[in-house]
C-alpha atoms as a PDB file:
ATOM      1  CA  UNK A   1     -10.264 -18.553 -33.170  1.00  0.00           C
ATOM      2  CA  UNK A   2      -7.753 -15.869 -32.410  1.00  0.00           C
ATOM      3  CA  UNK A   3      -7.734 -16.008 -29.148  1.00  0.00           C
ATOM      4  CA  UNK A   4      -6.280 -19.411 -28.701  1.00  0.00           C
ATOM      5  CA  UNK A   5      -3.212 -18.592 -29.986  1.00  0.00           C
ATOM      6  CA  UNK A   6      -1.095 -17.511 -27.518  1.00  0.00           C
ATOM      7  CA  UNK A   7       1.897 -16.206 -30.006  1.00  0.00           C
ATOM      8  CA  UNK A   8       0.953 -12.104 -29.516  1.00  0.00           C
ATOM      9  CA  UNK A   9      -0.472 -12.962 -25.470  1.00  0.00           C
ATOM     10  CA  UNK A  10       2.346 -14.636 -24.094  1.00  0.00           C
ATOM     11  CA  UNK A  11       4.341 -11.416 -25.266  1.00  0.00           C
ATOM     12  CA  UNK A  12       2.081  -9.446 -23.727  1.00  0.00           C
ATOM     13  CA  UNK A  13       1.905 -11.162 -20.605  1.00  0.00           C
ATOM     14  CA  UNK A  14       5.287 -11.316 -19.791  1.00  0.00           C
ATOM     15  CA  UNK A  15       6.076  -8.023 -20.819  1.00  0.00           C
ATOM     16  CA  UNK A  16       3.143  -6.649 -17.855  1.00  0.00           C
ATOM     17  CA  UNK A  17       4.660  -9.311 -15.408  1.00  0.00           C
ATOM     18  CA  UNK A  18       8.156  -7.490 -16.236  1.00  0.00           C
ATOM     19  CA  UNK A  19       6.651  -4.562 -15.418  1.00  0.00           C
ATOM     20  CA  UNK A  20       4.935  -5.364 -12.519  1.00  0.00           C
ATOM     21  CA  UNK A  21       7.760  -6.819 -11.229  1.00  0.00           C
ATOM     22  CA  UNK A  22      10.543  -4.195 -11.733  1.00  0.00           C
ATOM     23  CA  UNK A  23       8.462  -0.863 -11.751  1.00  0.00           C
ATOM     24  CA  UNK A  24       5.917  -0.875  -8.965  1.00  0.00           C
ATOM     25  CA  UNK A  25       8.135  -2.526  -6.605  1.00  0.00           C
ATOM     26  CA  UNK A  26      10.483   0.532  -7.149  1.00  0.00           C
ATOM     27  CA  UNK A  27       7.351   2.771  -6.794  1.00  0.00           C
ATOM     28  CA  UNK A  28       6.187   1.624  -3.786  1.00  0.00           C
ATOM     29  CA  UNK A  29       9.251   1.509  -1.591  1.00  0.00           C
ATOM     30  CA  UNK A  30      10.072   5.244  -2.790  1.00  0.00           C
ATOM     31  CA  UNK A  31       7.284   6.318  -0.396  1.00  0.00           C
ATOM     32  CA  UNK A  32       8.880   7.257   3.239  1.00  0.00           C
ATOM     33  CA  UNK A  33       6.584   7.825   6.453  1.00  0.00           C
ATOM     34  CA  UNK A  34       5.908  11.918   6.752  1.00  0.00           C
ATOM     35  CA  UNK A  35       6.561  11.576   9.997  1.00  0.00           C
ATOM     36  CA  UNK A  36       9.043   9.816  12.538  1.00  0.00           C
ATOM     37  CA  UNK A  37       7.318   7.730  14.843  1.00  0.00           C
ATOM     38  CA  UNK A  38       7.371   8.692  18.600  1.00  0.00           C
ATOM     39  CA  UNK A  39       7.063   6.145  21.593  1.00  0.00           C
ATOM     40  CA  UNK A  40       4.029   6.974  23.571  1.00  0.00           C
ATOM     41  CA  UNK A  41       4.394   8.511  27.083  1.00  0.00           C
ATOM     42  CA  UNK A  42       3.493   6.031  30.141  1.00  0.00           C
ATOM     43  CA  UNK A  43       1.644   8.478  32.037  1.00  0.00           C
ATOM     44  CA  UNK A  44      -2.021   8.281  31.622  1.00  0.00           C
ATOM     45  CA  UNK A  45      -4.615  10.970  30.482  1.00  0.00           C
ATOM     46  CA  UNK A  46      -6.989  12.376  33.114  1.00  0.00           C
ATOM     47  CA  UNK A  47     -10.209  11.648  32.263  1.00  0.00           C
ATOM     48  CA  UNK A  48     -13.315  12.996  33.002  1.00  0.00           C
ATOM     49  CA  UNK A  49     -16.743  11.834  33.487  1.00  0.00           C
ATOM     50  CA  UNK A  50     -19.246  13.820  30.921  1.00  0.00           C
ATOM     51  CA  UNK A  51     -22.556  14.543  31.936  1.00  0.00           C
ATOM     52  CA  UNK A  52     -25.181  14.454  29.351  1.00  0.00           C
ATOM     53  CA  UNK A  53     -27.692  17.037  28.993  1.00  0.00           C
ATOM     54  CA  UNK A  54     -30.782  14.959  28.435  1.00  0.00           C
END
């Protein structure tokens, strides 16, 4: 059974865990926010009561 050798998937696993570990990380933290973030005024919205038609 080939499969229970683990010769060739050992390889193979490490090699991906190398990769996920060094590559995506990289990937991932390239990404900024679009946009800066703005603190939210205190003074409230005037709201309305809505009438429905029905």
């Amino acid at each position: 059974m080939p499969q229970l050798n683990p010769n060739p998937w050992f390889v193979i696993l490490l090699f991906s865990w190398v990769i996920f570990l060094s590559v995506i990380p990289i990937k991932i933290l390239d990404h900024i926010t679009p946009n800066e973030l703005t603190p939210v005024s205190p003074e409230k919205h005037k709201t309305e009561p809505w009438d429905w038609p029905w």
